[in-house]
C-alpha atoms as a PDB file:
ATOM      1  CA  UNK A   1      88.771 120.201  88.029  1.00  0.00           C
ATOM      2  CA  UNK A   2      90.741 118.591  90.995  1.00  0.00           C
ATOM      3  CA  UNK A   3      88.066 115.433  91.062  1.00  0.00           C
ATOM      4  CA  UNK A   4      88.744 115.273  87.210  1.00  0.00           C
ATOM      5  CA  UNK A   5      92.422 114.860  87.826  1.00  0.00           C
ATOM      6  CA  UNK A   6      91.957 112.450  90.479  1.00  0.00           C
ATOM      7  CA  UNK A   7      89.584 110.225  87.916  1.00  0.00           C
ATOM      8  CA  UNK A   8      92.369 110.668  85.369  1.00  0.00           C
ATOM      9  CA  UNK A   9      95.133 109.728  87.645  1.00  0.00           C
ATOM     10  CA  UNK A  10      92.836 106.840  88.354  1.00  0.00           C
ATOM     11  CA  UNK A  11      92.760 105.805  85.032  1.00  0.00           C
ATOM     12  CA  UNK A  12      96.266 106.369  84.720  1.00  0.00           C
ATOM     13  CA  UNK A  13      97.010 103.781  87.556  1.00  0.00           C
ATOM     14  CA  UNK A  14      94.827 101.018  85.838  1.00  0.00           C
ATOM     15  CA  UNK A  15      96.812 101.328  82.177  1.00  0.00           C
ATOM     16  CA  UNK A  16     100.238 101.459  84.301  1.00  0.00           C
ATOM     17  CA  UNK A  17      98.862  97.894  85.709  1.00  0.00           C
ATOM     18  CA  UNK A  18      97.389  97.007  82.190  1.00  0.00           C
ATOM     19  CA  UNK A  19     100.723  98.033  79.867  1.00  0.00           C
ATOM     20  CA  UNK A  20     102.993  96.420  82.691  1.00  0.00           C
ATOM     21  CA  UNK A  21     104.932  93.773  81.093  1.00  0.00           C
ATOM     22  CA  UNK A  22     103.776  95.326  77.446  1.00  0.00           C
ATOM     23  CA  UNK A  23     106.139  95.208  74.339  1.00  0.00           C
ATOM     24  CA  UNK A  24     107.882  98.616  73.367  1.00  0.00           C
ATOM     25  CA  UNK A  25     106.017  99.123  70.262  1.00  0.00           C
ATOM     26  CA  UNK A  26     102.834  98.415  72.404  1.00  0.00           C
ATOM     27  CA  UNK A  27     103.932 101.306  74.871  1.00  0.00           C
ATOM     28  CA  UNK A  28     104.927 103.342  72.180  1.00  0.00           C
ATOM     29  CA  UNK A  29     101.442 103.319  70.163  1.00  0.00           C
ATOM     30  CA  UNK A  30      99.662 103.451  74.037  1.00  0.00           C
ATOM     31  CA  UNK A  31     101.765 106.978  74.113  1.00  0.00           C
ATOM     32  CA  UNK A  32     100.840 108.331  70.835  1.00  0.00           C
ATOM     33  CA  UNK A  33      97.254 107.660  71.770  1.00  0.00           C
ATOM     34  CA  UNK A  34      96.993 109.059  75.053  1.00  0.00           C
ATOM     35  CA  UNK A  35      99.510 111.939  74.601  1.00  0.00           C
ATOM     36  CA  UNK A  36      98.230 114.257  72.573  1.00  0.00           C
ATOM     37  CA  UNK A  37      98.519 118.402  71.592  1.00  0.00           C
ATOM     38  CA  UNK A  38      95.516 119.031  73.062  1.00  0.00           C
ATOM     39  CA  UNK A  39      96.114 117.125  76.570  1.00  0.00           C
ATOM     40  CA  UNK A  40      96.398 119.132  79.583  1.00  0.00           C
ATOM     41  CA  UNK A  41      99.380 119.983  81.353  1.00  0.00           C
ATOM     42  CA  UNK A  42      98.013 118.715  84.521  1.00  0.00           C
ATOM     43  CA  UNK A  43      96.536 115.401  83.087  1.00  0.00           C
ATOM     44  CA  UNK A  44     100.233 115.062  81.115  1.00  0.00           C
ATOM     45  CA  UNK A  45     101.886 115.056  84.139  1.00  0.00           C
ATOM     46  CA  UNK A  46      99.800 112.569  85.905  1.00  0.00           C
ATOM     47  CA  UNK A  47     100.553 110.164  82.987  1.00  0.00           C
ATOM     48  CA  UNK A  48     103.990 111.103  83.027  1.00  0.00           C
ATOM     49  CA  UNK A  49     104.377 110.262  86.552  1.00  0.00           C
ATOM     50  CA  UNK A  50     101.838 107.239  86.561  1.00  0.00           C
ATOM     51  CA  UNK A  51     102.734 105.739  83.333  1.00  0.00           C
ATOM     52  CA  UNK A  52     106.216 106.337  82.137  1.00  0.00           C
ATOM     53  CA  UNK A  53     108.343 106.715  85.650  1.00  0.00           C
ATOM     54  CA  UNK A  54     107.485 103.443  86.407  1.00  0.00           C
ATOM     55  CA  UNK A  55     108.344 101.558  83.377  1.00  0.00           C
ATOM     56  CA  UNK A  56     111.381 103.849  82.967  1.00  0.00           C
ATOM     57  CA  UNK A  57     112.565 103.251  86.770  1.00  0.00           C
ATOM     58  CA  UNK A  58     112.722  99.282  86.188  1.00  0.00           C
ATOM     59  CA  UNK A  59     114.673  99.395  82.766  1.00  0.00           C
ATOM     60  CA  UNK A  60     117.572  97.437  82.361  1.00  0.00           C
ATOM     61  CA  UNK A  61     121.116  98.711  81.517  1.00  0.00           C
ATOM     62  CA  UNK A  62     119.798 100.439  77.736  1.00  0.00           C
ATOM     63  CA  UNK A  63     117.553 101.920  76.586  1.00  0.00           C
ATOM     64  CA  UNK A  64     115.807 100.853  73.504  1.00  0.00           C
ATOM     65  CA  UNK A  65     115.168 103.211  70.021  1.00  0.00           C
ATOM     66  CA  UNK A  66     111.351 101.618  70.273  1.00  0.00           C
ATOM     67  CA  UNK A  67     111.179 103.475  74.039  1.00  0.00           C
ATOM     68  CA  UNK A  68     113.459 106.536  73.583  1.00  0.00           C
ATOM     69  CA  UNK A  69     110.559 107.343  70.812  1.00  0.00           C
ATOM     70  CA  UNK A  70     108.052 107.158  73.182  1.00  0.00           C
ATOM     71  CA  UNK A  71     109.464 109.351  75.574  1.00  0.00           C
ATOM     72  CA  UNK A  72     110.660 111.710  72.619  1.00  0.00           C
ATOM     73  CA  UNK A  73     107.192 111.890  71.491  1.00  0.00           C
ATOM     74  CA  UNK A  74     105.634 113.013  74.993  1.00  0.00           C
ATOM     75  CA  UNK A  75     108.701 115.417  75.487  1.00  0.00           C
ATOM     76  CA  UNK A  76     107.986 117.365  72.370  1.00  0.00           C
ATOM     77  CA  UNK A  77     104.738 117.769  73.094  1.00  0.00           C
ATOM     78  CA  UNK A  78     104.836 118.670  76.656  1.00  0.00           C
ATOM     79  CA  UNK A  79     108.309 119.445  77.612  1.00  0.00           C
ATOM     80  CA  UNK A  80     107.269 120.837  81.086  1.00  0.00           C
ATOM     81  CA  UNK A  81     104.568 117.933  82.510  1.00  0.00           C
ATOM     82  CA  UNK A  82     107.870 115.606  80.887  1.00  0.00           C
ATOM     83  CA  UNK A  83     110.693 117.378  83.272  1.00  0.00           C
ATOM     84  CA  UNK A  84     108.576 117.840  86.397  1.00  0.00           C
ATOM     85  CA  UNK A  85     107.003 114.357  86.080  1.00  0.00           C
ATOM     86  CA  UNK A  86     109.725 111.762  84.875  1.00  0.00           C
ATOM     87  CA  UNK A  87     112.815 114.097  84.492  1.00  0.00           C
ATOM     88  CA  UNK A  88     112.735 115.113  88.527  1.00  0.00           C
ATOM     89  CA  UNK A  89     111.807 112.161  89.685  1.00  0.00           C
ATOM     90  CA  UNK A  90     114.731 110.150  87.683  1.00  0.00           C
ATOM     91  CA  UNK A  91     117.342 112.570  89.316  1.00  0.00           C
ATOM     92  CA  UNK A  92     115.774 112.020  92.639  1.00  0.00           C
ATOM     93  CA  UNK A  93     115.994 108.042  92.097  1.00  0.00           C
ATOM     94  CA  UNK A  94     118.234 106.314  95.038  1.00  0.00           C
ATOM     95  CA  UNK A  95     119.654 104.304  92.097  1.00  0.00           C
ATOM     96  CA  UNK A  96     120.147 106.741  89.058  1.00  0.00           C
ATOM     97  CA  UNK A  97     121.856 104.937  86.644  1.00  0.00           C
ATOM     98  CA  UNK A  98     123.770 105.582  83.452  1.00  0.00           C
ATOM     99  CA  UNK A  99     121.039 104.833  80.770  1.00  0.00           C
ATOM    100  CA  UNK A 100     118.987 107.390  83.445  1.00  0.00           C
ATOM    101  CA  UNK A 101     121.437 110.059  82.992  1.00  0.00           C
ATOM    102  CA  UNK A 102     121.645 109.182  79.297  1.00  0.00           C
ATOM    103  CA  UNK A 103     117.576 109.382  79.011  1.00  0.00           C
ATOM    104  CA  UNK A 104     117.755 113.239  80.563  1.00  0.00           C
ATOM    105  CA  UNK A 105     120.754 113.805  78.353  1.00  0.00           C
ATOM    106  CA  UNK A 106     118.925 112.744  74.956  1.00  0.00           C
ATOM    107  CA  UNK A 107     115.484 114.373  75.842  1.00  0.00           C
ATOM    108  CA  UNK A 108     116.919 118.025  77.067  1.00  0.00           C
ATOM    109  CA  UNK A 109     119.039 118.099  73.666  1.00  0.00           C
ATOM    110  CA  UNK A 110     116.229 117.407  71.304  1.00  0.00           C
ATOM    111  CA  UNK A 111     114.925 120.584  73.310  1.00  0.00           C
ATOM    112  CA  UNK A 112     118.397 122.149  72.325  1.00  0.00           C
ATOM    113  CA  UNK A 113     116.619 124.795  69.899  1.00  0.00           C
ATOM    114  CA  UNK A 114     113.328 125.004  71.871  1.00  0.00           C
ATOM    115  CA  UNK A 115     112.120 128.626  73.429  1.00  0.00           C
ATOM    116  CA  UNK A 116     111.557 126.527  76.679  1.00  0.00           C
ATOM    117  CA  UNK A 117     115.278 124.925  76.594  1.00  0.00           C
ATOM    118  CA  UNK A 118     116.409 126.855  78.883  1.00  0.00           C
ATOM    119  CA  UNK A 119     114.185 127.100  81.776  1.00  0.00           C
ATOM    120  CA  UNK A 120     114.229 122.935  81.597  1.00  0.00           C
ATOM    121  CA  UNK A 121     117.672 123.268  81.941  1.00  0.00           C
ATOM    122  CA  UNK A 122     117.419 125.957  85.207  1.00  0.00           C
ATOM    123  CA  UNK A 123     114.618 123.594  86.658  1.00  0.00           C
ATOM    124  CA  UNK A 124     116.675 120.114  85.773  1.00  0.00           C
ATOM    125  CA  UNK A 125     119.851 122.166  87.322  1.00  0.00           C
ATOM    126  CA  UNK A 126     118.379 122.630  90.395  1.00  0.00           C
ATOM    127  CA  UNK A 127     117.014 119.572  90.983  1.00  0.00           C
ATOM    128  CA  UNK A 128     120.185 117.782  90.341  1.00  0.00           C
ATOM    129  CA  UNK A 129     121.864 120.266  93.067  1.00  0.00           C
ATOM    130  CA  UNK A 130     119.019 119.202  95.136  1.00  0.00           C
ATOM    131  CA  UNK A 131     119.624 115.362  95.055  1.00  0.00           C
ATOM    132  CA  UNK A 132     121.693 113.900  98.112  1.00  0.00           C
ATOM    133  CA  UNK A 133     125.594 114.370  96.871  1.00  0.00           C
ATOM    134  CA  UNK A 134     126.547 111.888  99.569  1.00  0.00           C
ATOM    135  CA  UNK A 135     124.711 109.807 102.229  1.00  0.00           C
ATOM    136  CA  UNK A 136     124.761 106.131 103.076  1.00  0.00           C
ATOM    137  CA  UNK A 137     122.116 105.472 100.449  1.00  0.00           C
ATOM    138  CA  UNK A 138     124.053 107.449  97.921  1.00  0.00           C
ATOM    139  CA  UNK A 139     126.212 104.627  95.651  1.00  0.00           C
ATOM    140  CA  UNK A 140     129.033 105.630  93.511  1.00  0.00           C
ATOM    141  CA  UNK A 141     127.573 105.065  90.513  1.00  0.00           C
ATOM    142  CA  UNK A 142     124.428 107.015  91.392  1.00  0.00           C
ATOM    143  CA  UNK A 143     126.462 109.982  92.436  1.00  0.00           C
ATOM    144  CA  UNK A 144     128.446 109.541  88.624  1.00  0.00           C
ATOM    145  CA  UNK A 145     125.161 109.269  86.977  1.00  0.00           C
ATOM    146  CA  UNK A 146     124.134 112.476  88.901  1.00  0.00           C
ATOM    147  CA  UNK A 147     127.199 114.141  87.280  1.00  0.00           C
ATOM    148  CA  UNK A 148     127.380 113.190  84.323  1.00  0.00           C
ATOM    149  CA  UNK A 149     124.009 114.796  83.686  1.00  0.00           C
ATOM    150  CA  UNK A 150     125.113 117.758  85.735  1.00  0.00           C
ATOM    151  CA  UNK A 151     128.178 118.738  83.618  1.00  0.00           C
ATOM    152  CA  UNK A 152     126.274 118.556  80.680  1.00  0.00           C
ATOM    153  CA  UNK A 153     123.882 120.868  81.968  1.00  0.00           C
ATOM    154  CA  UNK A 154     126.116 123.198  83.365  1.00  0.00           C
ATOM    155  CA  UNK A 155     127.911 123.302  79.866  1.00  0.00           C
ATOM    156  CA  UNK A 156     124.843 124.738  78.239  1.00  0.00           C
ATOM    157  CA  UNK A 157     122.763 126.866  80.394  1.00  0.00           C
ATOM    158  CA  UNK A 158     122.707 130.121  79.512  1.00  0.00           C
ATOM    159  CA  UNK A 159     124.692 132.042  81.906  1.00  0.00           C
ATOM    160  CA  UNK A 160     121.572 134.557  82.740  1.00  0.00           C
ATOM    161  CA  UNK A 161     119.997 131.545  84.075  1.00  0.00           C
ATOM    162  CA  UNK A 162     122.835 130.488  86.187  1.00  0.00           C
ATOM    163  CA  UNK A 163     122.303 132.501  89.352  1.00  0.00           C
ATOM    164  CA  UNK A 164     123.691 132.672  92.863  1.00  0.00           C
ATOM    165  CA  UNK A 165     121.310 130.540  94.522  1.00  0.00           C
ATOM    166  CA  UNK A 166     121.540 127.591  91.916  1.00  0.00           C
ATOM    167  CA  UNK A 167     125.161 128.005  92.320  1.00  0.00           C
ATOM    168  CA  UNK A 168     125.329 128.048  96.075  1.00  0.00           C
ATOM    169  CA  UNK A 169     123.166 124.512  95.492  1.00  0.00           C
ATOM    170  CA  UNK A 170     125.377 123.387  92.794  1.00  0.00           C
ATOM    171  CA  UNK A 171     128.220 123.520  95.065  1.00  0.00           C
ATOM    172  CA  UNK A 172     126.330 122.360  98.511  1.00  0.00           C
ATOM    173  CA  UNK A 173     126.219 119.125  96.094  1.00  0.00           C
ATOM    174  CA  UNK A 174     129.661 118.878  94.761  1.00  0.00           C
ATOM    175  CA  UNK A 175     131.378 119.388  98.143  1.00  0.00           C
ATOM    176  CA  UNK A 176     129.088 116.085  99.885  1.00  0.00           C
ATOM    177  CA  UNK A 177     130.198 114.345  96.841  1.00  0.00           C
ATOM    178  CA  UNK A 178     133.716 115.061  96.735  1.00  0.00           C
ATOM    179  CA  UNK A 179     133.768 114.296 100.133  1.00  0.00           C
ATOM    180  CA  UNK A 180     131.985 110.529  99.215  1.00  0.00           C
ATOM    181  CA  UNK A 181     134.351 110.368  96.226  1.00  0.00           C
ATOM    182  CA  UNK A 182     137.451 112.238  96.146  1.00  0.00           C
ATOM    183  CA  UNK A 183     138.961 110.730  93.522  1.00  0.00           C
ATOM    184  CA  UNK A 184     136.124 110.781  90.987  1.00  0.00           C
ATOM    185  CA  UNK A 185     137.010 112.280  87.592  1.00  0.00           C
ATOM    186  CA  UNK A 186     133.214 112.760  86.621  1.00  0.00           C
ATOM    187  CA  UNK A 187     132.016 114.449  90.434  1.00  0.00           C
ATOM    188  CA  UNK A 188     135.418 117.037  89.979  1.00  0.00           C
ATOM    189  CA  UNK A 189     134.369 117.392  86.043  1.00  0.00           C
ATOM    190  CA  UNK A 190     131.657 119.555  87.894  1.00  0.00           C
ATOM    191  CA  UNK A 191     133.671 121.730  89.354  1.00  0.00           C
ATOM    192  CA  UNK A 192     135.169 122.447  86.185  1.00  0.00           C
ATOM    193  CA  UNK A 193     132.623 122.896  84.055  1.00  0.00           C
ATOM    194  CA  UNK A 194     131.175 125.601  87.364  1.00  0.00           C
ATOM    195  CA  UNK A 195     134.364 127.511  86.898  1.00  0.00           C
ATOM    196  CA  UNK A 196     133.469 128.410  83.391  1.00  0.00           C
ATOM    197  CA  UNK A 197     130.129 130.699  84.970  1.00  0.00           C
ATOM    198  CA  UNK A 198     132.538 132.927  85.858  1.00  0.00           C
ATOM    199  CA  UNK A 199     130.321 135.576  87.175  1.00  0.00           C
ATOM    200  CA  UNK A 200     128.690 132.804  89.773  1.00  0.00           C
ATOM    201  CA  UNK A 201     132.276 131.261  90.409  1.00  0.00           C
ATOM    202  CA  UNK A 202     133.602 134.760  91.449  1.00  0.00           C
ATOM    203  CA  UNK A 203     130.991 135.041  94.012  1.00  0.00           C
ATOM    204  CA  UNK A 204     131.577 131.833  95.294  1.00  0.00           C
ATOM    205  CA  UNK A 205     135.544 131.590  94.896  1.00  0.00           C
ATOM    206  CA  UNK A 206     136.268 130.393  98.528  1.00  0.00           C
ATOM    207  CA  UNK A 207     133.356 128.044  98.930  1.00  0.00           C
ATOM    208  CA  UNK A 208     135.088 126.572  95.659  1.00  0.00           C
ATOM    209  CA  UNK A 209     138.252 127.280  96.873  1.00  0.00           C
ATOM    210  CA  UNK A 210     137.651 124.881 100.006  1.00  0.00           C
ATOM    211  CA  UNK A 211     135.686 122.124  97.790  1.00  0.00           C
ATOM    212  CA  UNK A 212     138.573 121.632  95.867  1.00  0.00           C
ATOM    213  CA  UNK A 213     141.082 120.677  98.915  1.00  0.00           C
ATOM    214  CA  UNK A 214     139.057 117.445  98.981  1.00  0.00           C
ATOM    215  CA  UNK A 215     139.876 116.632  95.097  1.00  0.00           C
ATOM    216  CA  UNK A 216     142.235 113.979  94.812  1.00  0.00           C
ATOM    217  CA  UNK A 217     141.866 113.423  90.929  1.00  0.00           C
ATOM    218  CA  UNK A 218     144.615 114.981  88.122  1.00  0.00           C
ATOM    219  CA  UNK A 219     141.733 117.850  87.537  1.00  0.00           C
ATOM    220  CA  UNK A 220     142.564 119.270  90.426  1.00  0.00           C
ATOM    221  CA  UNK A 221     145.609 121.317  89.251  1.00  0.00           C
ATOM    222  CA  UNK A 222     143.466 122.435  86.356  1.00  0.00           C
ATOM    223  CA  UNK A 223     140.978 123.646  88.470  1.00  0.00           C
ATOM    224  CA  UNK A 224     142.599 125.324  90.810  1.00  0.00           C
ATOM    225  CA  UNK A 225     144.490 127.327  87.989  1.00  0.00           C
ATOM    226  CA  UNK A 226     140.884 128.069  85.970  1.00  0.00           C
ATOM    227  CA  UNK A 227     139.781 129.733  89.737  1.00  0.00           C
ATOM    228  CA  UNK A 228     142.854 131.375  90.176  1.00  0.00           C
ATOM    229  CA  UNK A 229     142.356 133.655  86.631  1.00  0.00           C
ATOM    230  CA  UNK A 230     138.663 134.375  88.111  1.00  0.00           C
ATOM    231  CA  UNK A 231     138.349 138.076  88.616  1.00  0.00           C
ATOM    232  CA  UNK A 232     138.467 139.294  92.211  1.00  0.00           C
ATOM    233  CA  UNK A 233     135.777 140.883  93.605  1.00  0.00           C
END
């Protein structure tokens, strides 16, 4: 089985060379071919991460409807191979971008009424807390992208699936960002949206607590008072 998936990933590797360059509607019917019900997890997620990340990782500053049908055809398919093999690896790009974020943010809403929706959203949760929050490498615009997708995440997970250790991670990445970018709206738009798992947030009231002293952005006030009204333990 494990020299089968090396042959496929092999084959995978020639049509990434072979498509490179291709039109949309060429990548879309190459997708529809090779992307089928019956397809393996394992082999999905070697075409996935072979196929798609790469033409996805050089895009441009949109994405267009020819693509985002593409991807939204592999996705409904094979929602897990799609998160652990482009999803992931977006988030864990130096250079996330906007139409990155806005590629995770289309694909885990068509998902929205899926019995796998929210363990995608756990998974993509805690590999956005896992990303770098703030380093050298770590642009501005990267960290934004980061949030934006985070926020959105954290304003529809289930809270059964938010637990302490996703939190604790959650917040390990807000504070290095905040610290990068005090001032950013979208990186202290985190911390609200956090506040609202109240059950996590209690636990971790002083870790937020001290986060917050680095906000300099209007939220702050409105923070602070949403963690003040959080039950004590």
């Amino acid at each position: 089985n494990q020299r089968s998936i090396q042959s496929f990933g092999l084959l995978c590797d020639e049509i990434a060379r072979a498509s490179h360059g291709c039109s949309d509607e060429a990548f879309l019917i190459l997708c529809r071919a090779m992307v089928t019900k019956a397809l393996s997890t394992a082999r999905c997620t070697c075409f996935t991460r072979r196929v798609i990340l790469p033409r996805i990782k050089s895009l441009p500053k949109t994405v267009s409807r020819v693509l985002f049908m593409a991807l939204a055809h592999v996705s409904s398919l094979h929602p897990g191979p799609v998160t652990k093999g482009l999803l992931v690896p977006i988030i864990e790009f130096d250079k996330v971008s906007a139409v990155h974020s806005d590629i995770i943010r289309r694909l885990v809403q068509g998902h929205s009424k899926s019995p796998v929706y929210a363990e995608l959203v756990r998974d993509l949760m805690q590999s956005l807390a896992d990303a770098p929050g703030s380093s050298a490498h770590v642009s501005k615009s990267s960290t934004e992208a980061r949030a934006t997708v985070m926020q959105e995440l954290l304003s529809k997970i289930p809270p059964s699936y938010m637990n302490l250790a996703c939190g604790k991670s959650v917040l390990d990445w807000a504070s290095g960002a905040v610290q990068a970018f005090p001032k950013s709206l979208k990186v202290a738009n985190v911390l609200f949206r956090f506040v609202q798992h109240k059950s996590v947030a209690r636990q971790l009231k002083s870790e937020l607590s001290e986060i917050l002293l680095g906000v300099q952005s209007f939220m702050k006030k409105t923070i602070t008072n949403k963690i003040a009204k959080l039950p004590s333990d």
